[in-house]
N, C-alpha and C. Protein backbone atom coordinates (compact mmCIF):
# COMPACT_ATOMS: atom_id res chain seq x y z
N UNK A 1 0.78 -1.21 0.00
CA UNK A 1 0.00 0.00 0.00
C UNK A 1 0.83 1.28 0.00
N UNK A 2 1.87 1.36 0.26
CA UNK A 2 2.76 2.51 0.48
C UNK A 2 3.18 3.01 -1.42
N UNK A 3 2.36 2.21 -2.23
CA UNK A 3 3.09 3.14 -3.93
C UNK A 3 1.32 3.71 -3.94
N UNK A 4 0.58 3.44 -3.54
CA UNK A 4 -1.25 4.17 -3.60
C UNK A 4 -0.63 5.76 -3.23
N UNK A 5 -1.36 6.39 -4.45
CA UNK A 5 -1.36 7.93 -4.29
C UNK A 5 -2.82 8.33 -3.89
N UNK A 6 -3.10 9.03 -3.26
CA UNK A 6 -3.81 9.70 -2.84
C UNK A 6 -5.06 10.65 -3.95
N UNK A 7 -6.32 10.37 -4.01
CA UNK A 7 -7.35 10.68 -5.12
C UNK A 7 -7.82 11.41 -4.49
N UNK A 8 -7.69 12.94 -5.17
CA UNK A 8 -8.31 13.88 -5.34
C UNK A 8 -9.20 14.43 -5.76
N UNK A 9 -10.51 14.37 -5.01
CA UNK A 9 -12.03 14.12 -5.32
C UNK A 9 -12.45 15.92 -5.97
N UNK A 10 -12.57 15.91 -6.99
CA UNK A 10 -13.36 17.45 -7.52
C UNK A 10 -14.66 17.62 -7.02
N UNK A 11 -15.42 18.14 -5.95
CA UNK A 11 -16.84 18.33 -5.60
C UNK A 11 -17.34 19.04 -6.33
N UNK A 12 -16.92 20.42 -6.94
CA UNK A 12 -17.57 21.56 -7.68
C UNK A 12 -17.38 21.22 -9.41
N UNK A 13 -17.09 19.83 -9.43
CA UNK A 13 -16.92 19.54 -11.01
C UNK A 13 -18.75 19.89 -11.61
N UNK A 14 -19.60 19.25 -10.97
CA UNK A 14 -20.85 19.01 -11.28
C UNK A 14 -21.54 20.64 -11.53
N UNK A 15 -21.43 21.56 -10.91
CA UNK A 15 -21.99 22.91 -10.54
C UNK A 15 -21.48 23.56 -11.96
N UNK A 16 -22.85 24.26 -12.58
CA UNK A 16 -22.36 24.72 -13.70
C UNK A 16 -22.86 26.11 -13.63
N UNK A 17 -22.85 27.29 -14.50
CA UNK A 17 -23.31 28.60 -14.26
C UNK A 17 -24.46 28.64 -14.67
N UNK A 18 -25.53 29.39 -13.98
CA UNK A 18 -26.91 29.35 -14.27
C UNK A 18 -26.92 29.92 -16.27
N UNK A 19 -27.82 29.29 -16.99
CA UNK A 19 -28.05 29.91 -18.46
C UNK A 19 -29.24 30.69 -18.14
N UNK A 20 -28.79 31.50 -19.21
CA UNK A 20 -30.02 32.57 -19.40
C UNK A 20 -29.74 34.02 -19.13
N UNK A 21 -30.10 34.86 -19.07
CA UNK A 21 -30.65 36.44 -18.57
C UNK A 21 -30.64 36.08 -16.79
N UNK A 22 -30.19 37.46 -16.26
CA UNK A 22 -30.21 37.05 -14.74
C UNK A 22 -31.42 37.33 -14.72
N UNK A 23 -31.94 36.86 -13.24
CA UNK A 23 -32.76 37.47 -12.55
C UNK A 23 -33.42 38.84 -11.97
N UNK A 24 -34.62 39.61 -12.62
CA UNK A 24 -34.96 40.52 -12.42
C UNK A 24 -34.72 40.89 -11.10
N UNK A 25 -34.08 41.93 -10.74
CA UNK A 25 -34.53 42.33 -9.17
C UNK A 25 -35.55 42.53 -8.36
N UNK A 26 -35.24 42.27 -7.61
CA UNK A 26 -36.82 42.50 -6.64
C UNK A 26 -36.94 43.76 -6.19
N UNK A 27 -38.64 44.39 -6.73
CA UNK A 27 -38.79 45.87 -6.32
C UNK A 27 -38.97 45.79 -4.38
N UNK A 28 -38.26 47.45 -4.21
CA UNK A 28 -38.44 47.46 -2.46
C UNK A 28 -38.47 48.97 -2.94
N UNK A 29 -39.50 49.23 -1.93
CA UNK A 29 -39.96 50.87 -1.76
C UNK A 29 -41.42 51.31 -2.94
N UNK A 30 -41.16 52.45 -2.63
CA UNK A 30 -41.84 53.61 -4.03
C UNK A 30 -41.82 53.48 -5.16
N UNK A 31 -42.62 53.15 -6.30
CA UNK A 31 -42.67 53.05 -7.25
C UNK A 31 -44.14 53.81 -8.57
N UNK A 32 -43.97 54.51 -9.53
CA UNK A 32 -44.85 55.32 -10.10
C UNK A 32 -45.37 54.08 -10.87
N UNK A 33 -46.42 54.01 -10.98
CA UNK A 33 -47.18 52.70 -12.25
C UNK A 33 -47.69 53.71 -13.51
N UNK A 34 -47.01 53.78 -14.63
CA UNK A 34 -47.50 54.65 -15.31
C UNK A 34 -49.14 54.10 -15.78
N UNK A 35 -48.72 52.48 -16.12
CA UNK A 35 -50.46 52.16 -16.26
C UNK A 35 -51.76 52.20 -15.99
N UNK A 36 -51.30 52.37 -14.35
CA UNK A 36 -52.82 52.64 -13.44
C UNK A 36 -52.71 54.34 -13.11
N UNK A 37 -51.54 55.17 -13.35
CA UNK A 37 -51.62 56.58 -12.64
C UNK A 37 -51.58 56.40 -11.34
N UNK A 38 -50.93 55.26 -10.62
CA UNK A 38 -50.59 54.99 -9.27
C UNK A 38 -49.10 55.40 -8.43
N UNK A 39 -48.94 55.10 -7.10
CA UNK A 39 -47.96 55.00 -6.58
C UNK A 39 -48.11 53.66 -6.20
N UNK A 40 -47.27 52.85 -6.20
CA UNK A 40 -47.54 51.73 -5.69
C UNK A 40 -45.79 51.06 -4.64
N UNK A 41 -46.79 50.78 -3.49
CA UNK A 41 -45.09 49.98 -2.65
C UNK A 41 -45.17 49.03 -2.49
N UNK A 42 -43.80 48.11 -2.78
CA UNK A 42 -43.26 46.83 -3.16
C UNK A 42 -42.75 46.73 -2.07
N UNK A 43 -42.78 45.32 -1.67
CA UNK A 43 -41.85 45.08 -0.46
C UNK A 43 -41.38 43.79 -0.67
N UNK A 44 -40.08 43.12 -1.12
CA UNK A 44 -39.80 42.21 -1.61
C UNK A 44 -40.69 41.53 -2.87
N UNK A 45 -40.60 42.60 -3.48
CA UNK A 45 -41.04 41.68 -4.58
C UNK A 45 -42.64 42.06 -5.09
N UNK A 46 -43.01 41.96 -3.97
CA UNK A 46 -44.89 42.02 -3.58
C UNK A 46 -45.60 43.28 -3.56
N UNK A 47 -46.51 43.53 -4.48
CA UNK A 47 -47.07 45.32 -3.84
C UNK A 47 -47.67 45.01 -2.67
N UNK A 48 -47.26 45.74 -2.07
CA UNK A 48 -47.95 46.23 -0.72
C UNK A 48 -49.38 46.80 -0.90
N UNK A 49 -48.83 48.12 -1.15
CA UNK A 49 -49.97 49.51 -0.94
C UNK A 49 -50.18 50.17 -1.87
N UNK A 50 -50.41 51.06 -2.45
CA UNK A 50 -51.23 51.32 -3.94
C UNK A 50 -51.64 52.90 -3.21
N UNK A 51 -51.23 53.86 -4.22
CA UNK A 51 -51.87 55.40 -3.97
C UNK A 51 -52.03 56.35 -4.60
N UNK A 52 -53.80 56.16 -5.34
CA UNK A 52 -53.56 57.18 -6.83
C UNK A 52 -53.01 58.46 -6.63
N UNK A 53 -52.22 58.71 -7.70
CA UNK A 53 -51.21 60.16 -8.46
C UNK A 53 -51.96 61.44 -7.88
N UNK A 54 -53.55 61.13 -8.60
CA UNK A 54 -54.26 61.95 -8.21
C UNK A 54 -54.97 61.82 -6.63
N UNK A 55 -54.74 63.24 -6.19
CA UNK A 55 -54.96 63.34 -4.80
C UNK A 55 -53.97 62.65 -3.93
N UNK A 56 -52.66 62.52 -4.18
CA UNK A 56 -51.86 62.17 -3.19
C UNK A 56 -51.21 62.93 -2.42
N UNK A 57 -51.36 62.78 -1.45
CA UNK A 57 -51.08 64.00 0.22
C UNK A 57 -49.48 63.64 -0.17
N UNK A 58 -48.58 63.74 -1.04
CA UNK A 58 -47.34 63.77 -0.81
C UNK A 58 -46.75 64.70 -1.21
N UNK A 59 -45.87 65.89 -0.91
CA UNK A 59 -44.89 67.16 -1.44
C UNK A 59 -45.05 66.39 -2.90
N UNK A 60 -45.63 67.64 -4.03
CA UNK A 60 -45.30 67.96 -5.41
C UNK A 60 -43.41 67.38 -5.93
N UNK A 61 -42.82 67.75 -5.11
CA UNK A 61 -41.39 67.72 -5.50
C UNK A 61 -40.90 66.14 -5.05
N UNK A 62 -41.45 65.53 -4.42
CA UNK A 62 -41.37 64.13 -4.35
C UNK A 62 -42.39 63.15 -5.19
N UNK A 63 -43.50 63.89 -5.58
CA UNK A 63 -44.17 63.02 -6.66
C UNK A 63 -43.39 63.32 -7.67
N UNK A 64 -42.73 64.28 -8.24
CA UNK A 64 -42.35 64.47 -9.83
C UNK A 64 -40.88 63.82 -9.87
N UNK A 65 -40.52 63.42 -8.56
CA UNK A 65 -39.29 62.94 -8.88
C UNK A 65 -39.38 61.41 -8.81
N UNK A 66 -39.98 60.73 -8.24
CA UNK A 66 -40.45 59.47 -8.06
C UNK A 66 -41.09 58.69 -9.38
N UNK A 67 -41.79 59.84 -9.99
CA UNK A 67 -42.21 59.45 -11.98
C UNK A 67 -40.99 59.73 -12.40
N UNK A 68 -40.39 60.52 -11.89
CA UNK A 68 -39.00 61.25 -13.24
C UNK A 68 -38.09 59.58 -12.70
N UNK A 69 -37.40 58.98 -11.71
CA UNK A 69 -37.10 57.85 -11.26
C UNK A 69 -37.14 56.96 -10.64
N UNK A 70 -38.64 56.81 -10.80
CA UNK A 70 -38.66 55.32 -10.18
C UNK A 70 -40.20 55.30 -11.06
N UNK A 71 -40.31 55.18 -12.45
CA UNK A 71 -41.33 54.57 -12.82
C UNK A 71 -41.37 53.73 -13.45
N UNK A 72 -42.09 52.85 -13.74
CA UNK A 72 -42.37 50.98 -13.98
C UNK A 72 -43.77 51.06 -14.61
């Protein structure tokens, strides 16, 4: 037994890189829905809460920036 070399097992041979396009990110926070004229909040992924454009109790200068970046 002393000429036996020692076998060096590869574990990560099998693991290959995912195919395809990655994975969309998951929305978190504020988001403008141009479709419905909404605000709508995501929280992992999930809408939460929903708050039409019109009549929303939020500062002017935070609705126009929230459509200007963050609309979907």
């Amino acid at each position: 037994m002393p000429d036996e070399k020692p076998v060096q097992l590869d574990l990560f041979s099998s693991l290959t890189e995912p195919k395809g396009p990655p994975p969309a990110p998951v929305l978190n926070g504020m988001y403008y829905e141009k479709a419905t004229d909404k605000f709508v909040s995501f929280m992992l992924g999930k809408r939460h809460y929903e708050e039409p454009a019109r009549g929303c109790k939020h500062l002017k200068e935070w609705q126009e920036r929230i459509k200007r970046e963050r609309s979907i």
